[in-house]
PDB file of N, CA and C in Angstrom:
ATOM      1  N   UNK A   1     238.058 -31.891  19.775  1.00  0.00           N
ATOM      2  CA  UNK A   1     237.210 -31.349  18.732  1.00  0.00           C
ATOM      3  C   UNK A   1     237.928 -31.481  17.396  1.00  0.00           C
ATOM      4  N   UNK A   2     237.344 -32.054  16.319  1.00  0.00           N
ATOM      5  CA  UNK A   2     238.088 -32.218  15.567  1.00  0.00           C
ATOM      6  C   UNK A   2     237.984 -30.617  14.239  1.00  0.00           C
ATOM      7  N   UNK A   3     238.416 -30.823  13.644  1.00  0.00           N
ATOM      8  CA  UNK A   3     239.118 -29.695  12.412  1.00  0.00           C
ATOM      9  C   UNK A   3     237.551 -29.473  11.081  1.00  0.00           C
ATOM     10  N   UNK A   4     237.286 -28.377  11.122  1.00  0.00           N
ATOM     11  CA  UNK A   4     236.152 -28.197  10.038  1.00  0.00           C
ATOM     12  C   UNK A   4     236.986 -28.577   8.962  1.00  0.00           C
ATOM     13  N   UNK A   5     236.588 -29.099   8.031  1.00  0.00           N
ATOM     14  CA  UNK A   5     236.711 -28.951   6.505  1.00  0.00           C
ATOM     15  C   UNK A   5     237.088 -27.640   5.958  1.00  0.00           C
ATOM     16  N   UNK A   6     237.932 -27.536   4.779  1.00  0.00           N
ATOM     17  CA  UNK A   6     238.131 -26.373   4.278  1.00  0.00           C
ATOM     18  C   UNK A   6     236.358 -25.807   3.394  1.00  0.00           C
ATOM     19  N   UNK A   7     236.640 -24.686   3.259  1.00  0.00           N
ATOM     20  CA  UNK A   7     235.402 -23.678   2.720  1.00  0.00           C
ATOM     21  C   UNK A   7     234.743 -24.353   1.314  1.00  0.00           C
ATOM     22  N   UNK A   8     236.134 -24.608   0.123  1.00  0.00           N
ATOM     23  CA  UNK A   8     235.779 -24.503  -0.642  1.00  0.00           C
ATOM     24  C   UNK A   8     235.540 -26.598  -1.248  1.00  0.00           C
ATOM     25  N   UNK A   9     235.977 -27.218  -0.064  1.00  0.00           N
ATOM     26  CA  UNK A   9     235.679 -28.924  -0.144  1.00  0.00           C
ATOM     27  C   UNK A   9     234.137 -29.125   0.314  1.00  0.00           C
ATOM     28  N   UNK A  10     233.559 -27.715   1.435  1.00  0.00           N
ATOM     29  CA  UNK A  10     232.236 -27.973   1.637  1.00  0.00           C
ATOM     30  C   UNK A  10     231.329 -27.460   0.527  1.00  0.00           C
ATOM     31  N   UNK A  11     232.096 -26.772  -0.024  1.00  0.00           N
ATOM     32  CA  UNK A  11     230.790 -26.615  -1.529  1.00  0.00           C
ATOM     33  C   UNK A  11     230.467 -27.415  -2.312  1.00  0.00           C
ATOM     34  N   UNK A  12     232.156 -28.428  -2.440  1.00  0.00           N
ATOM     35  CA  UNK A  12     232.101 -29.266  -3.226  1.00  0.00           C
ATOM     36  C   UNK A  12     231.097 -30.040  -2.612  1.00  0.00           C
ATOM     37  N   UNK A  13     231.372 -30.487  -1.657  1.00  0.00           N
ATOM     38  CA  UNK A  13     230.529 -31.310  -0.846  1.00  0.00           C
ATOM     39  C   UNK A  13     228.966 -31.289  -1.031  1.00  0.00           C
ATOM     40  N   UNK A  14     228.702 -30.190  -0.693  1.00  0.00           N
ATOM     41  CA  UNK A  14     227.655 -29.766  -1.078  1.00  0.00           C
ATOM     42  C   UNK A  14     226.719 -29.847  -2.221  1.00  0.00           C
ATOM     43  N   UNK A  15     227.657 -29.485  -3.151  1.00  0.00           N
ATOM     44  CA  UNK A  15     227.059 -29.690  -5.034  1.00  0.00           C
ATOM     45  C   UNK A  15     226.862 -30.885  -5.318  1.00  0.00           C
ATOM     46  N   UNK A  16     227.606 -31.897  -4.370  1.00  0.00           N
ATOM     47  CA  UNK A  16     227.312 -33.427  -4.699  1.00  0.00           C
ATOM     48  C   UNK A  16     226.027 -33.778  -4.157  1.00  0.00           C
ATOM     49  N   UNK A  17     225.899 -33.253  -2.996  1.00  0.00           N
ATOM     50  CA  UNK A  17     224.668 -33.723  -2.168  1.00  0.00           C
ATOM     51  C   UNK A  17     223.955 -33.123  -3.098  1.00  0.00           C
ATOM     52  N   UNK A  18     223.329 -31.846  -3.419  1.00  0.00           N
ATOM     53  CA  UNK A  18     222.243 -31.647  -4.401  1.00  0.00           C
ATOM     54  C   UNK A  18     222.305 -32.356  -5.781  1.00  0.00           C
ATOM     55  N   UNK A  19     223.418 -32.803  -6.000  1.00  0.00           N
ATOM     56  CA  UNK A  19     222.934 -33.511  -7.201  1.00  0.00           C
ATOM     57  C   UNK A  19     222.571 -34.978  -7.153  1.00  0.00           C
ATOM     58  N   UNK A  20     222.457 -35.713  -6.001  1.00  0.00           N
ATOM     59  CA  UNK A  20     222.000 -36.453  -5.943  1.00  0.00           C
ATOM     60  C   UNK A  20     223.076 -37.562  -5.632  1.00  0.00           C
ATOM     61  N   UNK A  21     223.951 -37.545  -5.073  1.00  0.00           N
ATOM     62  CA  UNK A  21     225.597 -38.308  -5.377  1.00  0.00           C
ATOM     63  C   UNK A  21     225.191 -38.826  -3.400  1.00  0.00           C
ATOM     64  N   UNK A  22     225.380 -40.165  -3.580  1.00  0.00           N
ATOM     65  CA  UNK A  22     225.653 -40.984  -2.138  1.00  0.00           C
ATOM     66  C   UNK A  22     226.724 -40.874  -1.512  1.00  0.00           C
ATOM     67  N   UNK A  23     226.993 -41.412  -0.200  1.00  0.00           N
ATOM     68  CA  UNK A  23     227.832 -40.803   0.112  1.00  0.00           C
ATOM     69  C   UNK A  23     229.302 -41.603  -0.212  1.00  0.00           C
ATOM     70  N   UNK A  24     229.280 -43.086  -0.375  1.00  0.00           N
ATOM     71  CA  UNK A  24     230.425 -43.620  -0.803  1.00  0.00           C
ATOM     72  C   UNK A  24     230.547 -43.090  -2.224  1.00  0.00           C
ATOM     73  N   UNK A  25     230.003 -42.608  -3.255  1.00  0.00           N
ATOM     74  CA  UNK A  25     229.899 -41.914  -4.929  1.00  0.00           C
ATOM     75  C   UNK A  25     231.377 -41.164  -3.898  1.00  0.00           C
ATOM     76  N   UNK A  26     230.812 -39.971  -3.125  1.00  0.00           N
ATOM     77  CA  UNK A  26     231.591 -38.754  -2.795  1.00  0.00           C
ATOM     78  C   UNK A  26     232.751 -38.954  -1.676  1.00  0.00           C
ATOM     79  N   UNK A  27     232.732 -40.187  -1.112  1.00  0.00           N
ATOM     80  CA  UNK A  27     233.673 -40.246  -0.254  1.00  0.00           C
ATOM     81  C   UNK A  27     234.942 -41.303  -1.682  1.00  0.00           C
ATOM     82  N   UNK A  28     234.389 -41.688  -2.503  1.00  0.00           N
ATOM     83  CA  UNK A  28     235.500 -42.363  -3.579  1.00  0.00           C
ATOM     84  C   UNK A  28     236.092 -40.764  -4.415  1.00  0.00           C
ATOM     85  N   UNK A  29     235.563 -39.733  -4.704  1.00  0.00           N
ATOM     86  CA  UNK A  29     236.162 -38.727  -4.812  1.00  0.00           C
ATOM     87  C   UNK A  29     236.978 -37.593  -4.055  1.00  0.00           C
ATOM     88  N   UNK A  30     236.576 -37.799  -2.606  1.00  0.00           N
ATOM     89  CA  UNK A  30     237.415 -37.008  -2.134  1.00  0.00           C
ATOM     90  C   UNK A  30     237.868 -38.300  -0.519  1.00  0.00           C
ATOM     91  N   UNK A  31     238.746 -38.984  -0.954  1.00  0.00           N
ATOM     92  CA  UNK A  31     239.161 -40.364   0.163  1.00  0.00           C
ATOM     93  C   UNK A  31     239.266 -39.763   1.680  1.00  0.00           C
ATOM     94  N   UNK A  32     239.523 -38.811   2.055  1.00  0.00           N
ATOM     95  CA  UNK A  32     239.837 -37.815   3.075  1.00  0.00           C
ATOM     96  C   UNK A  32     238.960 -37.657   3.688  1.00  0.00           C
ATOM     97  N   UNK A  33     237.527 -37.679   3.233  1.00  0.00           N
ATOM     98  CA  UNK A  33     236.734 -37.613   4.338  1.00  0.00           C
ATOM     99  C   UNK A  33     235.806 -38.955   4.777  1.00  0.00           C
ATOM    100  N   UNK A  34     235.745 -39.237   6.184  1.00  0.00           N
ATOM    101  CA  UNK A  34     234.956 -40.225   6.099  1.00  0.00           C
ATOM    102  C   UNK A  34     233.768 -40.178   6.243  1.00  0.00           C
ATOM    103  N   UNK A  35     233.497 -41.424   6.109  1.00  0.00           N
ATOM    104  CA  UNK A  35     231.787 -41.295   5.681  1.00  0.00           C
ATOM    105  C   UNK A  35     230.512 -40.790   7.252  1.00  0.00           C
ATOM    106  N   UNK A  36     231.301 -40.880   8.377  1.00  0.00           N
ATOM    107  CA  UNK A  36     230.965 -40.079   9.302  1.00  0.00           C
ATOM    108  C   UNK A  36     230.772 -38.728   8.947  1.00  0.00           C
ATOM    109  N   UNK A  37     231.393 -38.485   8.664  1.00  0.00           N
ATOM    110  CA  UNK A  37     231.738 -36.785   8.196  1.00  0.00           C
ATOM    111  C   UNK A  37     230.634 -36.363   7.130  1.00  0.00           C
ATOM    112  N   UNK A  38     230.827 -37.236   6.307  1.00  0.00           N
ATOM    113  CA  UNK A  38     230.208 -36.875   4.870  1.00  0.00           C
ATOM    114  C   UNK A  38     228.489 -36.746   5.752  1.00  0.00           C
ATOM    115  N   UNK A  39     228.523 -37.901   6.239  1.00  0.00           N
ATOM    116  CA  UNK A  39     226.680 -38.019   7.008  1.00  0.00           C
ATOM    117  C   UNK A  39     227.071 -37.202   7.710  1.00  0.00           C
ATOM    118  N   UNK A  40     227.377 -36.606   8.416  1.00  0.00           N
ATOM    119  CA  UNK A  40     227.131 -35.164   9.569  1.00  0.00           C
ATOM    120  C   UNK A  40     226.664 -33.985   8.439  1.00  0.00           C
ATOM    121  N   UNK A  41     227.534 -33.542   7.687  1.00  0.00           N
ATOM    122  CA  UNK A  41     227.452 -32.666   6.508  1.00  0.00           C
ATOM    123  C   UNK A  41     226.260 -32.765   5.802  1.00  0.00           C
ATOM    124  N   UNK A  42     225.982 -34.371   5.806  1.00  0.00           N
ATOM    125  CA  UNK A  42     224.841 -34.264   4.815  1.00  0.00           C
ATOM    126  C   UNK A  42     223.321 -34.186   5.655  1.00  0.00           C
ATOM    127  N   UNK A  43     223.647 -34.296   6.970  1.00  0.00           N
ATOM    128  CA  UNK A  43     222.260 -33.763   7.864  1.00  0.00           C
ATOM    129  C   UNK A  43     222.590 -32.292   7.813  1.00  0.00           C
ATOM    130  N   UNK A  44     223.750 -31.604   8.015  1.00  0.00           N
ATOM    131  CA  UNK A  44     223.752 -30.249   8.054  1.00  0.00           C
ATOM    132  C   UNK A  44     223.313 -29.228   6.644  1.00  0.00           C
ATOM    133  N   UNK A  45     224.163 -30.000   5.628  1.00  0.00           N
ATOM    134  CA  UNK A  45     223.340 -29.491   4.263  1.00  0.00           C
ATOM    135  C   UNK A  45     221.518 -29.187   4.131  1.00  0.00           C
ATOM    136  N   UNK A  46     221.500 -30.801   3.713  1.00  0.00           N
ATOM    137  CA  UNK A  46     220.050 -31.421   3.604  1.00  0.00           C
ATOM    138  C   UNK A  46     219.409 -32.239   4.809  1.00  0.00           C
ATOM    139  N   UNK A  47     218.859 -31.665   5.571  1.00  0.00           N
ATOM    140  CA  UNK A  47     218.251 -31.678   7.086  1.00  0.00           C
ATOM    141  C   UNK A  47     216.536 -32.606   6.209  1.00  0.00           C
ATOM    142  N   UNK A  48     216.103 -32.332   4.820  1.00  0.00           N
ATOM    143  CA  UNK A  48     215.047 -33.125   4.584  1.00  0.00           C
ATOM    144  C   UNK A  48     215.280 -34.443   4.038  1.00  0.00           C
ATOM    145  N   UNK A  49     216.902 -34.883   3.561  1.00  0.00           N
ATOM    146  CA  UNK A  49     217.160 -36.059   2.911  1.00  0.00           C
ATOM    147  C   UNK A  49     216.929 -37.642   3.078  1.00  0.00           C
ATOM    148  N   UNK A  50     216.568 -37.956   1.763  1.00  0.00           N
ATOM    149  CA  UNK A  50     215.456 -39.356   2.069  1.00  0.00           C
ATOM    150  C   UNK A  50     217.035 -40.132   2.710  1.00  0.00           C
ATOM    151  N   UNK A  51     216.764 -41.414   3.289  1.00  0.00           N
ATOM    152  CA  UNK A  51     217.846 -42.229   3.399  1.00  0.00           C
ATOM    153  C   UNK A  51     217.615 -43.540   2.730  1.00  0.00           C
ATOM    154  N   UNK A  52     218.440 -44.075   2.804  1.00  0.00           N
ATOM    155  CA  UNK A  52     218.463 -44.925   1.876  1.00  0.00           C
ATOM    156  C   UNK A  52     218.316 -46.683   2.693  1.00  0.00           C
ATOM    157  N   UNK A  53     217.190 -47.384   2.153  1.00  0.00           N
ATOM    158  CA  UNK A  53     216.717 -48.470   2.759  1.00  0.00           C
ATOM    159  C   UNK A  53     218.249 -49.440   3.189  1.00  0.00           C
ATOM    160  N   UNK A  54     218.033 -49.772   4.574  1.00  0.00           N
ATOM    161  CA  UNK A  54     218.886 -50.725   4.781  1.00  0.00           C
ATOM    162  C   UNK A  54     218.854 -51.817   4.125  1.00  0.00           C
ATOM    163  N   UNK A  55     220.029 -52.925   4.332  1.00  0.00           N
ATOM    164  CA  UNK A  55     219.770 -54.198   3.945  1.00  0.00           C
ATOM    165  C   UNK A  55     220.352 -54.898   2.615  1.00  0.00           C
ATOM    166  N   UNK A  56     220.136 -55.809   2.503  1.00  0.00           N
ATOM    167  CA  UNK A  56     220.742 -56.444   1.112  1.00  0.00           C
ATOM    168  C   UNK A  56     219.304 -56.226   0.350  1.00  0.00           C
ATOM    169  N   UNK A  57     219.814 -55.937  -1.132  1.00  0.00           N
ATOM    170  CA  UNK A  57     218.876 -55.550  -1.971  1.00  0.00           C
ATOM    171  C   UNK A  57     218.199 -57.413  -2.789  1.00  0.00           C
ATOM    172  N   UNK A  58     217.396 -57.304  -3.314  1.00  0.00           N
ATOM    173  CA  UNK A  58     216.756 -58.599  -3.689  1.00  0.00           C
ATOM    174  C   UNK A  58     217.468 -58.994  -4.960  1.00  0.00           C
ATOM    175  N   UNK A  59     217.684 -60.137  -5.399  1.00  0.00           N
ATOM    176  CA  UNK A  59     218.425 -60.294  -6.623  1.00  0.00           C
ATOM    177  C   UNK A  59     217.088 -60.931  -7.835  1.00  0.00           C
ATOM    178  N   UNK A  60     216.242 -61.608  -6.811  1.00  0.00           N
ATOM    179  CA  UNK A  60     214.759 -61.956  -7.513  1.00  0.00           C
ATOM    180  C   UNK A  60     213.882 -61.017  -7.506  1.00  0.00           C
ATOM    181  N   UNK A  61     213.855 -60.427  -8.523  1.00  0.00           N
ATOM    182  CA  UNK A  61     212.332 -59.629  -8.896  1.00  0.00           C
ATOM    183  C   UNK A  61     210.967 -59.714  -8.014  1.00  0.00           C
ATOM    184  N   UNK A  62     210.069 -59.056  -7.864  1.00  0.00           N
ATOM    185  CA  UNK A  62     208.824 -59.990  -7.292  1.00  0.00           C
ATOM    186  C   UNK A  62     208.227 -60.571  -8.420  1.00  0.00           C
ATOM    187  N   UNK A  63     208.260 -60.044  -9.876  1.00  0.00           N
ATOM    188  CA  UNK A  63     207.895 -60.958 -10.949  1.00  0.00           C
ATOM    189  C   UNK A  63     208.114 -62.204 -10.467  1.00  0.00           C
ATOM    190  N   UNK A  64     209.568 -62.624 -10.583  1.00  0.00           N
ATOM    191  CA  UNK A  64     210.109 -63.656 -10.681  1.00  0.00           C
ATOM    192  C   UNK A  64     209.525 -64.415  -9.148  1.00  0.00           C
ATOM    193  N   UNK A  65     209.551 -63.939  -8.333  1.00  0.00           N
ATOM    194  CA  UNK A  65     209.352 -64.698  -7.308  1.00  0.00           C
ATOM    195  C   UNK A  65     207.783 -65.052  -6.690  1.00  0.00           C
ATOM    196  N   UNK A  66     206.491 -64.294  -7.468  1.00  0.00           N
ATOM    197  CA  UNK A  66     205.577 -64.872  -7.861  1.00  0.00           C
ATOM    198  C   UNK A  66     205.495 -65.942  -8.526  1.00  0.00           C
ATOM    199  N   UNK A  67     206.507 -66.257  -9.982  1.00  0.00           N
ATOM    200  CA  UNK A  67     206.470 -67.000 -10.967  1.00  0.00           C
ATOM    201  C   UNK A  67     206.971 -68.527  -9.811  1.00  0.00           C
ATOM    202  N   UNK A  68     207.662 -68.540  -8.888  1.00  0.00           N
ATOM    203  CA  UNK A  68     208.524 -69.822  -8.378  1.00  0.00           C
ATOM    204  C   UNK A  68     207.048 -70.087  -7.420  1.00  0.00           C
ATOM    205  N   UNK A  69     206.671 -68.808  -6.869  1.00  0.00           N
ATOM    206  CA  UNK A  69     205.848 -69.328  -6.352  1.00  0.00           C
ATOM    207  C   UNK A  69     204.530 -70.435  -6.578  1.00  0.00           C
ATOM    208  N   UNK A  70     203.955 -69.393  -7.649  1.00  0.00           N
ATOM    209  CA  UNK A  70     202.787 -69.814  -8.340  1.00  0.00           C
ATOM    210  C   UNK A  70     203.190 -71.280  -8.983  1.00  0.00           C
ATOM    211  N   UNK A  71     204.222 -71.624  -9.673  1.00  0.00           N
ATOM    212  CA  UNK A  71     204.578 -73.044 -10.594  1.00  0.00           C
ATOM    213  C   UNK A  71     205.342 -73.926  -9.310  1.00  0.00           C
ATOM    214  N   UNK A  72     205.446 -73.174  -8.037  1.00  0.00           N
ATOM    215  CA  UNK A  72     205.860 -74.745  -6.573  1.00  0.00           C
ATOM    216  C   UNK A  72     204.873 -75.289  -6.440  1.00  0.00           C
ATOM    217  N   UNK A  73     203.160 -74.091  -6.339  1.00  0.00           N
ATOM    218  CA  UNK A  73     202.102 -74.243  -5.988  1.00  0.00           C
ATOM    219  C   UNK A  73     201.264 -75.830  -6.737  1.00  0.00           C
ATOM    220  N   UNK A  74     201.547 -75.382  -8.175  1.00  0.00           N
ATOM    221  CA  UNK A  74     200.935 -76.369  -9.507  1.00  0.00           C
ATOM    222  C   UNK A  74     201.945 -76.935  -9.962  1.00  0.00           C
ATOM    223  N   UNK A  75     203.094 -77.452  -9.103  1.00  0.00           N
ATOM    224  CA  UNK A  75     203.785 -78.258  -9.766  1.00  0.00           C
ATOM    225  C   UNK A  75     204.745 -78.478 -10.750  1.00  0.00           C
ATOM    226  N   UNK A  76     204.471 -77.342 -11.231  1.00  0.00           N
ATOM    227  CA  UNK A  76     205.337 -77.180 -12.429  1.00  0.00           C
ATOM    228  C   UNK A  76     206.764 -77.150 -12.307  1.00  0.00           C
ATOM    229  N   UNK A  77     207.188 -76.899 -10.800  1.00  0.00           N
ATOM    230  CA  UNK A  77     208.624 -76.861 -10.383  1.00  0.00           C
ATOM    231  C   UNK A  77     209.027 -78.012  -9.738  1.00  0.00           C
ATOM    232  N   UNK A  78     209.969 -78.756  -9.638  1.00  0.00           N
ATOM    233  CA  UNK A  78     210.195 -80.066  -8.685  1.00  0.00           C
ATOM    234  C   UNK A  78     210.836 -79.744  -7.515  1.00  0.00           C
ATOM    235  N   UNK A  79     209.957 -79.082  -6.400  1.00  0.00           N
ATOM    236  CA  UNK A  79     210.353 -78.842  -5.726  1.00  0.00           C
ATOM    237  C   UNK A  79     211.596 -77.853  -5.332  1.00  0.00           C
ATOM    238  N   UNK A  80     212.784 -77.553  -4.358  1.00  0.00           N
ATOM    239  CA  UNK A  80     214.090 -76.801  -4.565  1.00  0.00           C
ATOM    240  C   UNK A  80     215.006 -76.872  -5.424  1.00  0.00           C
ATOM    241  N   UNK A  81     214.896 -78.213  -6.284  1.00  0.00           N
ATOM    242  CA  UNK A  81     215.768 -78.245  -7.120  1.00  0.00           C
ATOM    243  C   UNK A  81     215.428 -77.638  -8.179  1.00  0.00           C
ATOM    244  N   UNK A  82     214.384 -77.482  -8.402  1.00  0.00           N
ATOM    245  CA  UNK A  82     213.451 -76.915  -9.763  1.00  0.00           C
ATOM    246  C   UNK A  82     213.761 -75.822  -9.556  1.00  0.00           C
ATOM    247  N   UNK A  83     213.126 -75.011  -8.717  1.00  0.00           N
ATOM    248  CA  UNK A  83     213.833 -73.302  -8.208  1.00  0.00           C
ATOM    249  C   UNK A  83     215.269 -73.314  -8.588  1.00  0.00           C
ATOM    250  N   UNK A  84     215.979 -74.036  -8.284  1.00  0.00           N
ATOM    251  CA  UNK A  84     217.313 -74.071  -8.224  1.00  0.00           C
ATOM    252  C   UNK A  84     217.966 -73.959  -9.851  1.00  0.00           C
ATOM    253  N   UNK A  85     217.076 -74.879 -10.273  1.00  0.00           N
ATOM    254  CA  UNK A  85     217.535 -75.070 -11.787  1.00  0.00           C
ATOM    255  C   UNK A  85     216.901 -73.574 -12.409  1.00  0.00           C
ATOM    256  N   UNK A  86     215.893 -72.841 -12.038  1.00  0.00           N
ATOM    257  CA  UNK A  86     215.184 -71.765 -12.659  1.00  0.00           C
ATOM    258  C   UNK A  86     216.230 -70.638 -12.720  1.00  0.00           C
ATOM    259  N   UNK A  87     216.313 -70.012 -10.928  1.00  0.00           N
ATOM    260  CA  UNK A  87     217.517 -69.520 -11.144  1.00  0.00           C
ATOM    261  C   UNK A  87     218.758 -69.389 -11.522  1.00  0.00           C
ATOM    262  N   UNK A  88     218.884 -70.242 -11.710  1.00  0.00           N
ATOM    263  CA  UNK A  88     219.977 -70.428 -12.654  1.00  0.00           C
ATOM    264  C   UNK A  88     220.200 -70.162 -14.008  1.00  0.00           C
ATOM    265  N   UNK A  89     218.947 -70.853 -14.558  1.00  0.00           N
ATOM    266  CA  UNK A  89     218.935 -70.060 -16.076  1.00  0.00           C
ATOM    267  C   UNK A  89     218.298 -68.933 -15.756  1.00  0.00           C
ATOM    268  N   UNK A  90     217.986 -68.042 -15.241  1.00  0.00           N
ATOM    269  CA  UNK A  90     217.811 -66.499 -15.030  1.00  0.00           C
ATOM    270  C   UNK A  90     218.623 -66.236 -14.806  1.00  0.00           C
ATOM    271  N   UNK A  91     219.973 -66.709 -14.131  1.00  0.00           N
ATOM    272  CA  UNK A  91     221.151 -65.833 -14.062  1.00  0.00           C
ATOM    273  C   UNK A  91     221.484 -65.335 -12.790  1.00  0.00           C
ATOM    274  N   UNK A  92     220.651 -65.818 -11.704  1.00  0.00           N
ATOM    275  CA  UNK A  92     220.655 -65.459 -10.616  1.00  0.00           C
ATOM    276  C   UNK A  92     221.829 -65.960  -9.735  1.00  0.00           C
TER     277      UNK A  92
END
């Protein structure tokens, strides 16, 4: 069985979770606990807390990825290289 947390690291703990702080935000402030921990705590805190979507996040907009779509459709793009060249000057 492992060791509770001290009293006054779960408040801290705590004040982060209500303010809205993730759990790597709060595990880079206090290195000691891991992020196991921090998620146990943070079902025990906040038992209603949204979670946070898996996955790699999109780097293309859906703007943008209508726009490749719609100009592959009519041509306006030359094919992958055209995309290729787009993103690029977007910065992608």
């Amino acid at each position: 069985m492992t060791r509770p947390i001290p009293q006054e690291v779960q408040g801290s703990v705590k004040a982060l979770f209500n303010q809205g702080c993730s759990l790597r935000a709060i595990q880079k402030i206090s290195p000691d606990l891991s992020v196991s921990v921090l998620s146990r705590y943070r079902k025990k805190f906040l038992g209603h807390s949204k979670h946070a979507k898996p996955g790699r996040r999109s780097k293309i907009t859906t703007q943008n990825m209508n726009y490749i779509e719609r100009n592959l459709r009519n041509g306006n793009l030359d094919g992958p290289r055209g995309v290729q060249y787009y993103l690029a000057y977007m910065g992608v």
